[in-house]
C-alpha atoms as a PDB file:
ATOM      1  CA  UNK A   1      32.724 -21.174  17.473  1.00  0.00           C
ATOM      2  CA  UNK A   2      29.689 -21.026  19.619  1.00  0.00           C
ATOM      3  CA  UNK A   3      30.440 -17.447  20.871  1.00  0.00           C
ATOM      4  CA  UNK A   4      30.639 -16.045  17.188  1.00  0.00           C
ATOM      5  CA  UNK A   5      27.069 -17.385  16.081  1.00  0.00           C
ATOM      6  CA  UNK A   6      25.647 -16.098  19.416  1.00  0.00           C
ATOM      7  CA  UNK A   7      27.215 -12.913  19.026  1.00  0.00           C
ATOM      8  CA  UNK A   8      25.485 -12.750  15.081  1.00  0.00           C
ATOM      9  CA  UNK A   9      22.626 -14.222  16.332  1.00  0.00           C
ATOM     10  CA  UNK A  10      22.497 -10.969  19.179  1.00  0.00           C
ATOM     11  CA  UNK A  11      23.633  -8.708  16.165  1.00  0.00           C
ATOM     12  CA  UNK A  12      20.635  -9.396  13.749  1.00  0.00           C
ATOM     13  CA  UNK A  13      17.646  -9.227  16.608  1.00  0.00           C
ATOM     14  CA  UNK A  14      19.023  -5.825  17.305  1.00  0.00           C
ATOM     15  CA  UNK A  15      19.321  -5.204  13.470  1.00  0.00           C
ATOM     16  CA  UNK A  16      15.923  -6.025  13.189  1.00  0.00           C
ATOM     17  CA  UNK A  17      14.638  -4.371  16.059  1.00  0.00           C
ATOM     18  CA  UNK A  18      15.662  -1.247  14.599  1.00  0.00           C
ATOM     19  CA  UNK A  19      13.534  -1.113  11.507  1.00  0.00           C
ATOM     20  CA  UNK A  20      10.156  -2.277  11.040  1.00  0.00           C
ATOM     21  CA  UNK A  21      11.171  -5.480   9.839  1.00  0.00           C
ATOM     22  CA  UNK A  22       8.006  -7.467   9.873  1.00  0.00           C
ATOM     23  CA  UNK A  23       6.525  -5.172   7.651  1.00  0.00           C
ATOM     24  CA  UNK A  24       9.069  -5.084   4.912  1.00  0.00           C
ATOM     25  CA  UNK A  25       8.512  -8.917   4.778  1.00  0.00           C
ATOM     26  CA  UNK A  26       4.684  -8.486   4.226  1.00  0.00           C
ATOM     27  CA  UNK A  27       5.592  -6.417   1.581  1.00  0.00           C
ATOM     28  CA  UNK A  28       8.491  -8.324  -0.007  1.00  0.00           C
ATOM     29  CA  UNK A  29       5.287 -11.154   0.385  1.00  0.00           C
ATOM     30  CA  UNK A  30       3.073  -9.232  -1.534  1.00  0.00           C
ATOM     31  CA  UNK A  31       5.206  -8.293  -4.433  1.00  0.00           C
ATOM     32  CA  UNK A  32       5.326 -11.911  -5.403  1.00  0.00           C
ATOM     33  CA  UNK A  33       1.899 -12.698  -6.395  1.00  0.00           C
ATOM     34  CA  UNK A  34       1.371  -9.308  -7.468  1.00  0.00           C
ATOM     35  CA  UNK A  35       4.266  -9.713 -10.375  1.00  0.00           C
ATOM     36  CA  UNK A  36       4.367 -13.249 -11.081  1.00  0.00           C
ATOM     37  CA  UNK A  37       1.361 -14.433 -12.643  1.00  0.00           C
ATOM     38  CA  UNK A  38       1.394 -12.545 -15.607  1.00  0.00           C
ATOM     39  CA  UNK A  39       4.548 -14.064 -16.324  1.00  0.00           C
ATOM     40  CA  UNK A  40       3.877 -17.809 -14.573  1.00  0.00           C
ATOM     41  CA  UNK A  41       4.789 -20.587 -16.919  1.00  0.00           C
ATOM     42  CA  UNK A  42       4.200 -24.075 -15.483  1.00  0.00           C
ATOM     43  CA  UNK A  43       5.732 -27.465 -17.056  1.00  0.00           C
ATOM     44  CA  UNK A  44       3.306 -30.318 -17.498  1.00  0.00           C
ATOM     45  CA  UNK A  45       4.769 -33.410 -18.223  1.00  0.00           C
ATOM     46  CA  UNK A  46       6.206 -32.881 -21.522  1.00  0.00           C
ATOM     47  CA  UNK A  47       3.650 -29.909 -21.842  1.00  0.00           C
ATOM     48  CA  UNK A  48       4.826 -25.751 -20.876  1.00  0.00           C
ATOM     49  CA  UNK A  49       1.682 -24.100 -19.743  1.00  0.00           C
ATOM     50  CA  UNK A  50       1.715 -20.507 -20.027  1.00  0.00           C
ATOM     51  CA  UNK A  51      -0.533 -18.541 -17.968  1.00  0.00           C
ATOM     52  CA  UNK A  52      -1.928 -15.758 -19.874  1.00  0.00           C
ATOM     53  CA  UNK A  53      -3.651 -13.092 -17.458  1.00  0.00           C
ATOM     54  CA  UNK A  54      -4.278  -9.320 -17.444  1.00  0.00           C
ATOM     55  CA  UNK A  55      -2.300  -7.141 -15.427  1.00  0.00           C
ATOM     56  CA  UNK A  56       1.517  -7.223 -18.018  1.00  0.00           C
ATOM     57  CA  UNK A  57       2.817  -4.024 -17.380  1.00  0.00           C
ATOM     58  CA  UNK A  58       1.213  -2.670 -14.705  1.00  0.00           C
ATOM     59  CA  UNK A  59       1.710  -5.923 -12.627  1.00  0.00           C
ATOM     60  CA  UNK A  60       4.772  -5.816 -12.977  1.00  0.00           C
ATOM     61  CA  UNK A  61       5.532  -1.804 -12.112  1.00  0.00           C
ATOM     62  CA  UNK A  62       3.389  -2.302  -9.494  1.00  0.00           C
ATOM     63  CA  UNK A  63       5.146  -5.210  -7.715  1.00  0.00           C
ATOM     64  CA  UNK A  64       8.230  -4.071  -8.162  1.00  0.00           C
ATOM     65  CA  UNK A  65       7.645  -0.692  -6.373  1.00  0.00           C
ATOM     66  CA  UNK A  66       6.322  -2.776  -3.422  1.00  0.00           C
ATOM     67  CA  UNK A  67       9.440  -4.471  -3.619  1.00  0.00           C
ATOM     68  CA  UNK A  68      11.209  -1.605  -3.540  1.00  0.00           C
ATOM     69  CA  UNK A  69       9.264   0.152  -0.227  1.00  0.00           C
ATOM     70  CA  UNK A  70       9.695  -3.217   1.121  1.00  0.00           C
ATOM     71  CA  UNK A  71      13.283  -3.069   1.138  1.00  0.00           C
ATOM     72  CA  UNK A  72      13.655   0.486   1.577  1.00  0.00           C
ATOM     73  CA  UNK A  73      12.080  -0.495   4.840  1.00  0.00           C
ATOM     74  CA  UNK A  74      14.856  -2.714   5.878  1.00  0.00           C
ATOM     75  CA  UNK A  75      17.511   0.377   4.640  1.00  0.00           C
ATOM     76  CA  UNK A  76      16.359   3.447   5.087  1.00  0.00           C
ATOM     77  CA  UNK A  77      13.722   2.959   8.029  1.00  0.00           C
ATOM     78  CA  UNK A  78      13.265   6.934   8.711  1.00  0.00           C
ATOM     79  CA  UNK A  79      11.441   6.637   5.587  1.00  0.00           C
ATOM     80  CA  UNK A  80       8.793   3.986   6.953  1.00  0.00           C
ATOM     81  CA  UNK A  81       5.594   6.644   6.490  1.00  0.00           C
ATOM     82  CA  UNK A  82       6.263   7.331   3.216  1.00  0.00           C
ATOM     83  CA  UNK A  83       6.977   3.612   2.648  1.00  0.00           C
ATOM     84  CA  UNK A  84       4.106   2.466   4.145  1.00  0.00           C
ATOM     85  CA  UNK A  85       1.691   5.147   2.676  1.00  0.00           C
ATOM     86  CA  UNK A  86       2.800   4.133  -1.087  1.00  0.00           C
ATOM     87  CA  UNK A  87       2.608   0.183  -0.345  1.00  0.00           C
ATOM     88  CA  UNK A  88      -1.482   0.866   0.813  1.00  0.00           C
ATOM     89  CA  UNK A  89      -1.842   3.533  -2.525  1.00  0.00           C
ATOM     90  CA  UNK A  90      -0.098   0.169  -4.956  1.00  0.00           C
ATOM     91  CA  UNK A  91      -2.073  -2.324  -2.677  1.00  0.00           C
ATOM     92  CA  UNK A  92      -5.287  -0.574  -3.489  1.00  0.00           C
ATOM     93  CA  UNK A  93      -4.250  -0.279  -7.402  1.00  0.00           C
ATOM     94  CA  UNK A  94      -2.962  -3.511  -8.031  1.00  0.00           C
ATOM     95  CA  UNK A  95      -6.461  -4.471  -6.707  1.00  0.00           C
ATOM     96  CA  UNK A  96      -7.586  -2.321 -10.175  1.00  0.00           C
ATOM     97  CA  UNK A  97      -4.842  -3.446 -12.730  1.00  0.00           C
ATOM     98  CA  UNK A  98      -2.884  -6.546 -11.991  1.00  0.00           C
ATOM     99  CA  UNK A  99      -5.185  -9.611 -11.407  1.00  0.00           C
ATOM    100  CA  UNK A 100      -7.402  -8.905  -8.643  1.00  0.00           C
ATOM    101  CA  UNK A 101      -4.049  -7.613  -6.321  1.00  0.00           C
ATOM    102  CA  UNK A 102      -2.358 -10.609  -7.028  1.00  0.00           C
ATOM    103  CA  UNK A 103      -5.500 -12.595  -6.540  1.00  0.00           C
ATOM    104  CA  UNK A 104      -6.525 -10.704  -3.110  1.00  0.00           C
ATOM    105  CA  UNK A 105      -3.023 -12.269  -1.956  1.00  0.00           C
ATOM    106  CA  UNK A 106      -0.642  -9.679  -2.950  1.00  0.00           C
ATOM    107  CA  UNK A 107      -2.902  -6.544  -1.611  1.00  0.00           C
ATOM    108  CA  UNK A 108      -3.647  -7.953   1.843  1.00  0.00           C
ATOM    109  CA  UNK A 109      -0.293  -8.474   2.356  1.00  0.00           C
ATOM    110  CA  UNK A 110       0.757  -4.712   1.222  1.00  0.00           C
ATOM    111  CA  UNK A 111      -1.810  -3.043   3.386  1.00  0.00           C
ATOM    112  CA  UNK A 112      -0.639  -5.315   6.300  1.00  0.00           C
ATOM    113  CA  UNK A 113       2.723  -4.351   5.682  1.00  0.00           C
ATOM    114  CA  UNK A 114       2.105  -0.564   4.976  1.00  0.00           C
ATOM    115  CA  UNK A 115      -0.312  -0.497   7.879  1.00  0.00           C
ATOM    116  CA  UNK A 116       3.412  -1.905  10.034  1.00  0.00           C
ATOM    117  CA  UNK A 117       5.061   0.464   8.564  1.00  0.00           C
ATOM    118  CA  UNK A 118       3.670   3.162   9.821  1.00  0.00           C
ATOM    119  CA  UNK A 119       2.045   2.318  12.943  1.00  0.00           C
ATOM    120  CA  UNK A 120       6.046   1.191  13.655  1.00  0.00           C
ATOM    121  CA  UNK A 121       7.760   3.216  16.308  1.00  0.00           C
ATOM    122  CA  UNK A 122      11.878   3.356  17.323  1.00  0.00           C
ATOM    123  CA  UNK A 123      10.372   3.582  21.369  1.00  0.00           C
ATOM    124  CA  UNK A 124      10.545   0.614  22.851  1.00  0.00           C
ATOM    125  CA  UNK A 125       7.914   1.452  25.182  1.00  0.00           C
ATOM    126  CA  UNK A 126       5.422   1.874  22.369  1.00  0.00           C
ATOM    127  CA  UNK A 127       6.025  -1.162  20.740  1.00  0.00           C
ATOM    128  CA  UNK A 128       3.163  -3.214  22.858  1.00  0.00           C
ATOM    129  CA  UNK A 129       0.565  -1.045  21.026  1.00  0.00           C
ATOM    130  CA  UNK A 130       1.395  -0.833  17.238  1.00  0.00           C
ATOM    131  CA  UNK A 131      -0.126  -4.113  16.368  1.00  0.00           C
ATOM    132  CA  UNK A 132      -3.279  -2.766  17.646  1.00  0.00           C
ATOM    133  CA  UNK A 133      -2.903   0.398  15.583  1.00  0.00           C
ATOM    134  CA  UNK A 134      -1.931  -1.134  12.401  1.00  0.00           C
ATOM    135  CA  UNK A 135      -5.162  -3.152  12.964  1.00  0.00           C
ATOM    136  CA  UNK A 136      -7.347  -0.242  12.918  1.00  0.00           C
ATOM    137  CA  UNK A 137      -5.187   1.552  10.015  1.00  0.00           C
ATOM    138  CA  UNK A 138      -5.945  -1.777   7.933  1.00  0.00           C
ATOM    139  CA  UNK A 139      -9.336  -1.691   9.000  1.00  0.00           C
ATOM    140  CA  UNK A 140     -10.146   1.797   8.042  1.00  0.00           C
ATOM    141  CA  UNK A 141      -9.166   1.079   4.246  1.00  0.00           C
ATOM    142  CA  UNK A 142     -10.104  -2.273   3.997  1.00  0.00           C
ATOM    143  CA  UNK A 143     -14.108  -2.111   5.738  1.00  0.00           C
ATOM    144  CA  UNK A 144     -15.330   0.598   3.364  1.00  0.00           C
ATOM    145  CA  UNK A 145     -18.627   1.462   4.795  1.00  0.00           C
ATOM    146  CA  UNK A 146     -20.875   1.434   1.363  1.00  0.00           C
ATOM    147  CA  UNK A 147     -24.808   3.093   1.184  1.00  0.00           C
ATOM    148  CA  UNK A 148     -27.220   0.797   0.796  1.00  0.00           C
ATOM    149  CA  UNK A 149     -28.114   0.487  -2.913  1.00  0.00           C
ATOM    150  CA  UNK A 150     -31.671   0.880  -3.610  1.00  0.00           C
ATOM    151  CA  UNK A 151     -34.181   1.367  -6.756  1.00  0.00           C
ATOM    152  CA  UNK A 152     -33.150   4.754  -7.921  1.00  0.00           C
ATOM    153  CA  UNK A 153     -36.621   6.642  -9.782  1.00  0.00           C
ATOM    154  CA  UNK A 154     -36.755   6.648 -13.377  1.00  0.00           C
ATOM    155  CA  UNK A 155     -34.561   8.790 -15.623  1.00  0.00           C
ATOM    156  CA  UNK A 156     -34.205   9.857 -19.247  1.00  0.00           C
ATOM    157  CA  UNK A 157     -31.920   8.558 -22.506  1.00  0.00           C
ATOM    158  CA  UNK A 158     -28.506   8.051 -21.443  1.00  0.00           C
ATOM    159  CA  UNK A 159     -25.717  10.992 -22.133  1.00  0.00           C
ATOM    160  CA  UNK A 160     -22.047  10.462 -22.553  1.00  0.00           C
ATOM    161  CA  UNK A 161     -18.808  12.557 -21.599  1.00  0.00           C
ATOM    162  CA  UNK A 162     -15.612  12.746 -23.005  1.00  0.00           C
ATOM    163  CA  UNK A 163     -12.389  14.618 -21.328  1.00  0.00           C
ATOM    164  CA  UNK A 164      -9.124  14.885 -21.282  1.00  0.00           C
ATOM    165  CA  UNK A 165      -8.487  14.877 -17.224  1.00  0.00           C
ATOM    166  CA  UNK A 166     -11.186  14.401 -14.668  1.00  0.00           C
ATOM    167  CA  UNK A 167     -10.613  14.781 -11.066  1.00  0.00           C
ATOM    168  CA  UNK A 168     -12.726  14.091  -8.569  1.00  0.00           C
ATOM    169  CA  UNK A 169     -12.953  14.906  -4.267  1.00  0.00           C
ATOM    170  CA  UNK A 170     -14.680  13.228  -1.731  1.00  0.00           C
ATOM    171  CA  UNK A 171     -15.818  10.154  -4.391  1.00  0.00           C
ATOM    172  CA  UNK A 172     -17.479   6.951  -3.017  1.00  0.00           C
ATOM    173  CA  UNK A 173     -19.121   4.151  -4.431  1.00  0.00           C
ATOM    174  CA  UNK A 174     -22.388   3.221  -3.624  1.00  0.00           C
ATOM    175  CA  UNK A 175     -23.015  -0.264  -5.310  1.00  0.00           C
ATOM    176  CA  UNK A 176     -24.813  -1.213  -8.292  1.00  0.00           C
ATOM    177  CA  UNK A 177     -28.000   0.085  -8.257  1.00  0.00           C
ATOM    178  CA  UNK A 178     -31.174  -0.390 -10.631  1.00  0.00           C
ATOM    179  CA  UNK A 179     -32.659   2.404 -12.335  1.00  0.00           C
ATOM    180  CA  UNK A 180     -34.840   3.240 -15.834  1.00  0.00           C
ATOM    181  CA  UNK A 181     -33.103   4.102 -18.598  1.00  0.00           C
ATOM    182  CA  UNK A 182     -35.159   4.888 -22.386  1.00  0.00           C
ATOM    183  CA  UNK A 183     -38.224   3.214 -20.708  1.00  0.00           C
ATOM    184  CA  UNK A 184     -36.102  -0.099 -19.315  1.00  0.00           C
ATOM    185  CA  UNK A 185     -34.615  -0.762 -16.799  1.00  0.00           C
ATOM    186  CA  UNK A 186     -31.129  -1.025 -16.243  1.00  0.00           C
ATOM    187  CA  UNK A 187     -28.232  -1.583 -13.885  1.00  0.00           C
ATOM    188  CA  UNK A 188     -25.800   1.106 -13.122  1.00  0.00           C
ATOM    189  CA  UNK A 189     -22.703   2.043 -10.903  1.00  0.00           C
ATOM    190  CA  UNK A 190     -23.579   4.646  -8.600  1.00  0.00           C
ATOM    191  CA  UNK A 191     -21.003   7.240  -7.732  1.00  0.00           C
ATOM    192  CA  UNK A 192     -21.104  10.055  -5.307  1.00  0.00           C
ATOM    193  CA  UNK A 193     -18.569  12.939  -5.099  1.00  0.00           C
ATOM    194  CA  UNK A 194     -17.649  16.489  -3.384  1.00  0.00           C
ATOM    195  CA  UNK A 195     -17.114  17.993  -6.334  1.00  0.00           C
ATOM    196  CA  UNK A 196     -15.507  16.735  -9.638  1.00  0.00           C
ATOM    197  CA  UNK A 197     -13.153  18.940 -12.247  1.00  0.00           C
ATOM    198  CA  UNK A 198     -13.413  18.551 -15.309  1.00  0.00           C
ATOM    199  CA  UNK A 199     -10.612  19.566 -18.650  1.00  0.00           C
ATOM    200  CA  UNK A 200     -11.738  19.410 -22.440  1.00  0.00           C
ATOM    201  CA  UNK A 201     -15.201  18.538 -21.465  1.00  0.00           C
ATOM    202  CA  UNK A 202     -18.100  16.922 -24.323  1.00  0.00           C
ATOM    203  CA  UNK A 203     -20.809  16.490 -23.377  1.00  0.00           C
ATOM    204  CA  UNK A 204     -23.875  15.024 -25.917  1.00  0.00           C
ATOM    205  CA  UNK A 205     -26.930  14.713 -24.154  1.00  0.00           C
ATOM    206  CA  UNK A 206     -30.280  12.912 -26.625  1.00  0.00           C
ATOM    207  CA  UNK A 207     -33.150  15.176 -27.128  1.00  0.00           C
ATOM    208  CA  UNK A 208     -36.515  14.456 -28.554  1.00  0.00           C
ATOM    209  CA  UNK A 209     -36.424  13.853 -32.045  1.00  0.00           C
ATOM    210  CA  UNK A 210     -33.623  12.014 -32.492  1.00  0.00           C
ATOM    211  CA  UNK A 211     -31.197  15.276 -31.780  1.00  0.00           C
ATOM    212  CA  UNK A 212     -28.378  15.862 -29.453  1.00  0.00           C
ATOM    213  CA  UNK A 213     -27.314  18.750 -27.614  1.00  0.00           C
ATOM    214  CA  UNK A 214     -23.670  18.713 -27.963  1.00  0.00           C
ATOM    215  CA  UNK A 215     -21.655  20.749 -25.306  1.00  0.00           C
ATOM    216  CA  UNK A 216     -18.376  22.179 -24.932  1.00  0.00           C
ATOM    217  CA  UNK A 217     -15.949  23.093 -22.889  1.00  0.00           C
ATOM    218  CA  UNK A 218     -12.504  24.281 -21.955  1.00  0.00           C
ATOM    219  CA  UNK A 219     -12.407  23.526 -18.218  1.00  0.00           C
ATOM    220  CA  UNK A 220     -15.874  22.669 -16.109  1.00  0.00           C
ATOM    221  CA  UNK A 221     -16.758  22.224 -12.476  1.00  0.00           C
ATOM    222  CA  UNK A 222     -19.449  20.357 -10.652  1.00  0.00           C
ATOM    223  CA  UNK A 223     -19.920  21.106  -7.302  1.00  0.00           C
ATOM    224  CA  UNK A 224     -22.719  21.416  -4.426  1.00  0.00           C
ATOM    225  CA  UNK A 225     -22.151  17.681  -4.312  1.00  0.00           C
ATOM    226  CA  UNK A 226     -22.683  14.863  -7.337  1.00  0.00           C
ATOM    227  CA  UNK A 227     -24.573  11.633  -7.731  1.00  0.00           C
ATOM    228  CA  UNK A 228     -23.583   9.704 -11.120  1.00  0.00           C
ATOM    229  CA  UNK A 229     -25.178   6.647 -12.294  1.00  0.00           C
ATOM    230  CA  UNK A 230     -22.674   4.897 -14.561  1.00  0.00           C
ATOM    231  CA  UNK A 231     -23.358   2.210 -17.111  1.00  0.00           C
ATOM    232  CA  UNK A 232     -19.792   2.358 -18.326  1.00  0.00           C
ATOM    233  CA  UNK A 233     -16.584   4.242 -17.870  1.00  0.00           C
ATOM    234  CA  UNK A 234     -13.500   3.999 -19.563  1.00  0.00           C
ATOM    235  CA  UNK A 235     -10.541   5.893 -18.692  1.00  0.00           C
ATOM    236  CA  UNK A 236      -6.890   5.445 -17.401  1.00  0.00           C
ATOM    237  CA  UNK A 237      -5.590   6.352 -13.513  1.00  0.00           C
ATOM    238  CA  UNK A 238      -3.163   8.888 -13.081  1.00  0.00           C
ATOM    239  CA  UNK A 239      -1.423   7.593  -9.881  1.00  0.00           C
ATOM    240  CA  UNK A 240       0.887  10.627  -8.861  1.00  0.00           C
ATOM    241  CA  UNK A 241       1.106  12.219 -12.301  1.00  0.00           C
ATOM    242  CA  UNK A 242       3.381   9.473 -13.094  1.00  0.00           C
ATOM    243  CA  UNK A 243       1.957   5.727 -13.954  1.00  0.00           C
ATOM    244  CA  UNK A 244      -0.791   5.689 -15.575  1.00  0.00           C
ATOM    245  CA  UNK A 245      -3.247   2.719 -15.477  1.00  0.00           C
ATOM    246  CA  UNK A 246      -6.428   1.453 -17.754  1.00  0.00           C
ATOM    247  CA  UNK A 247      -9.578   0.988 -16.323  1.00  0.00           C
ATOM    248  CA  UNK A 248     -12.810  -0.062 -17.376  1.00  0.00           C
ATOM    249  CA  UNK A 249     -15.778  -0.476 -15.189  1.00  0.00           C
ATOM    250  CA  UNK A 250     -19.370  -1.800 -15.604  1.00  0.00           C
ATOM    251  CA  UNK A 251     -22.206  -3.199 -14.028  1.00  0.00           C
ATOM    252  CA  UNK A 252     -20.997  -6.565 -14.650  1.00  0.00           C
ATOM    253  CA  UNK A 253     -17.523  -5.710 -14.405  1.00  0.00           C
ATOM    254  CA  UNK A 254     -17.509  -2.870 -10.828  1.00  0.00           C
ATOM    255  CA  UNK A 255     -14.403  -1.145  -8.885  1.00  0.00           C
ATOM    256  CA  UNK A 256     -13.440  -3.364  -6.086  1.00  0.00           C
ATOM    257  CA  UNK A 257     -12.296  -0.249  -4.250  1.00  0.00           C
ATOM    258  CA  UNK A 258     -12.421   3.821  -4.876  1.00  0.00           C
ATOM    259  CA  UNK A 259     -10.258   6.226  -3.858  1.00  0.00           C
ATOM    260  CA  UNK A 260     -11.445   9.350  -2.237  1.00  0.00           C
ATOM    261  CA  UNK A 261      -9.278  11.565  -4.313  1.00  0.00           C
ATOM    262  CA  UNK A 262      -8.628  10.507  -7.841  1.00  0.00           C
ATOM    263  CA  UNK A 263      -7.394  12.097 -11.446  1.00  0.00           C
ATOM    264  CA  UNK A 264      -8.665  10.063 -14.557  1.00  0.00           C
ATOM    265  CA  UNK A 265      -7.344  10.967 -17.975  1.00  0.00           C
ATOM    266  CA  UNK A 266      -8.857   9.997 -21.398  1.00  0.00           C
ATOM    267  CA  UNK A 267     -12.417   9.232 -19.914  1.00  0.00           C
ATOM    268  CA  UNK A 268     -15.152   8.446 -21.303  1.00  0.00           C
ATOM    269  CA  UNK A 269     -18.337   7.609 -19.844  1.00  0.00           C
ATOM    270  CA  UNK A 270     -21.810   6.594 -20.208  1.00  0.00           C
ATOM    271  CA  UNK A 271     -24.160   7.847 -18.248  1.00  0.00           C
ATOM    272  CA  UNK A 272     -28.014   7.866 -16.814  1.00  0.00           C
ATOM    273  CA  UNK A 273     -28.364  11.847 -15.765  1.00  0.00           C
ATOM    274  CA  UNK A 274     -26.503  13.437 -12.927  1.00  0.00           C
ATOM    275  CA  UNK A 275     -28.280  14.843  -9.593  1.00  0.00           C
ATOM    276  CA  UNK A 276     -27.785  18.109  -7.619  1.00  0.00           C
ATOM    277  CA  UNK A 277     -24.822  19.215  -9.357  1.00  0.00           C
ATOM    278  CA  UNK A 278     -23.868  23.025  -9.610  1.00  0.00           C
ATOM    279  CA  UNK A 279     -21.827  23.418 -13.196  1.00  0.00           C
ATOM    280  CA  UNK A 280     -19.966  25.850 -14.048  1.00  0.00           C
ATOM    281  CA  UNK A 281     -18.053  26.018 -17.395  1.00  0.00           C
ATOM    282  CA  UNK A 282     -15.440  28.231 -19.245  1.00  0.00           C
ATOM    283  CA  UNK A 283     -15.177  28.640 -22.710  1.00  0.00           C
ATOM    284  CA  UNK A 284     -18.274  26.674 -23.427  1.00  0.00           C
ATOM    285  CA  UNK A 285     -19.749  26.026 -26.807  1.00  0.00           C
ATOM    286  CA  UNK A 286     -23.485  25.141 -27.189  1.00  0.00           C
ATOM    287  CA  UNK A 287     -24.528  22.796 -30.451  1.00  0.00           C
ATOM    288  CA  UNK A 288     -27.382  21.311 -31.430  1.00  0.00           C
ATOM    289  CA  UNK A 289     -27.087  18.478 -34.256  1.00  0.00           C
END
């Protein structure tokens, strides 16, 4: 009997050696409170407490794709980079859409795991030294270095913009800054980018006089680098061209994290005016009403 069990027992630590098996369990780890408490119901006495919390949807899709990576970790482990590479892109949305990333809990877990993943390696050699690189990998997208976020000079009414798809290269967040808006001042998100694209542009920008200068556009461009100051933005995440997921971001209510390269579809946004961009527009349409 003893010789069985020992042989299972040599069976699964090769079975696990053979797969990055650590990680799939920070990611099977993170699914959990990433999914469940939208749907946690707790039982009081005689009482059934329901907790109510954003996220619905999205929490779930979300944690049951890290689920899924998890496991296909365990499975199919010649997939680990692209395992590992979606678990960090859900980690950093659930952070967005689903209750904080599962209250912080969920997200730290999937960027541990998808750091694992794929800083794993089949050469046993190697192995010493991929703890130390999925260190750094979770240190490069967790430590976000951020500008410092200082008293930006006065500027005008604020203008808003409507669009169908907005995408935007080389974006970073810079903090909440404070800045004059109509004579008060006012807090804002600031936003820098590469270069943003823009499809079914309108833009209404206050004059004097109580008029508005009303443009647009087919397709624009900004480019020569961008600095936005935000006071709101609505819009929902396109997160491959498949999911797509509500946001809405203000002063009081700011991004925990930003992508670097990110499509936004139905946005609007309201905004102080933007600095040292180059546009360029097709099929414009000027107005003033």
């Amino acid at each position: 009997m003893v010789v069985p069990i020992r042989r299972g027992r040599v069976r699964l630590r090769r079975w696990r050696r053979g797969r990055p098996f650590g990680a799939g369990l920070f990611l099977l780890a993170g699914a959990v409170p990433v999914m469940a408490p939208p749907y946690a119901t707790f039982r009081l006495g005689d009482a059934l407490i329901s907790v109510q919390t954003v996220g619905g949807v999205s929490a779930l899709l979300v944690g049951a794709l890290l689920l899924v990576c998890g496991l296909s970790l365990w499975v199919r482990p010649g997939y680990r980079v692209a395992a590992g590479v979606t678990a960090v892109l859900l980690s950093l949305v659930a952070l967005v859409t689903s209750n904080l990333g599962g209250f912080l809990v969920g997200s730290l877990c999937g960027l541990v795991g998808g750091a694992l993943a794929v800083s794993w390696t089949d050469r046993p050699h190697e192995r010493r030294h991929w703890w130390s690189w999925a260190l750094v990998l979770v240190a490069v997208l967790v430590v976000h270095p951020a500008e410092a976020a200082p008293r930006v000079p006065p500027s005008g009414e604020p203008w808003t913009l409507t669009a169908e798809e907005v995408g935007l290269d080389g974006l970073a967040y810079a903090g909440v800054v404070e800045t004059s808006v109509a004579g008060r001042v006012t807090r804002a998100l600031r936003f820098t980018a590469h270069s943003a694209r823009v499809t079914g542009m309108v833009q209404v920008v206050p004059t004097t006089g109580g008029r508005s200068v009303v443009l647009r556009a087919t397709a624009a461009r900004f480019g020569g680098g961008v600095e936005l100051l935000v006071l709101r933005v609505t819009a929902t995440v396109s997160l491959l061209g498949l999911v797509g997921l509500p946001v809405d971001f203000t002063p009081e209510r700011p991004p925990p994290l930003v992508l670097p390269s990110i499509v936004l579809t139905d946005v609007r946004t309201v905004n102080a005016p933007a600095r040292g961009a180059a546009l360029t527009v097709a099929g414009a349409v000027l107005e003033v009403r």
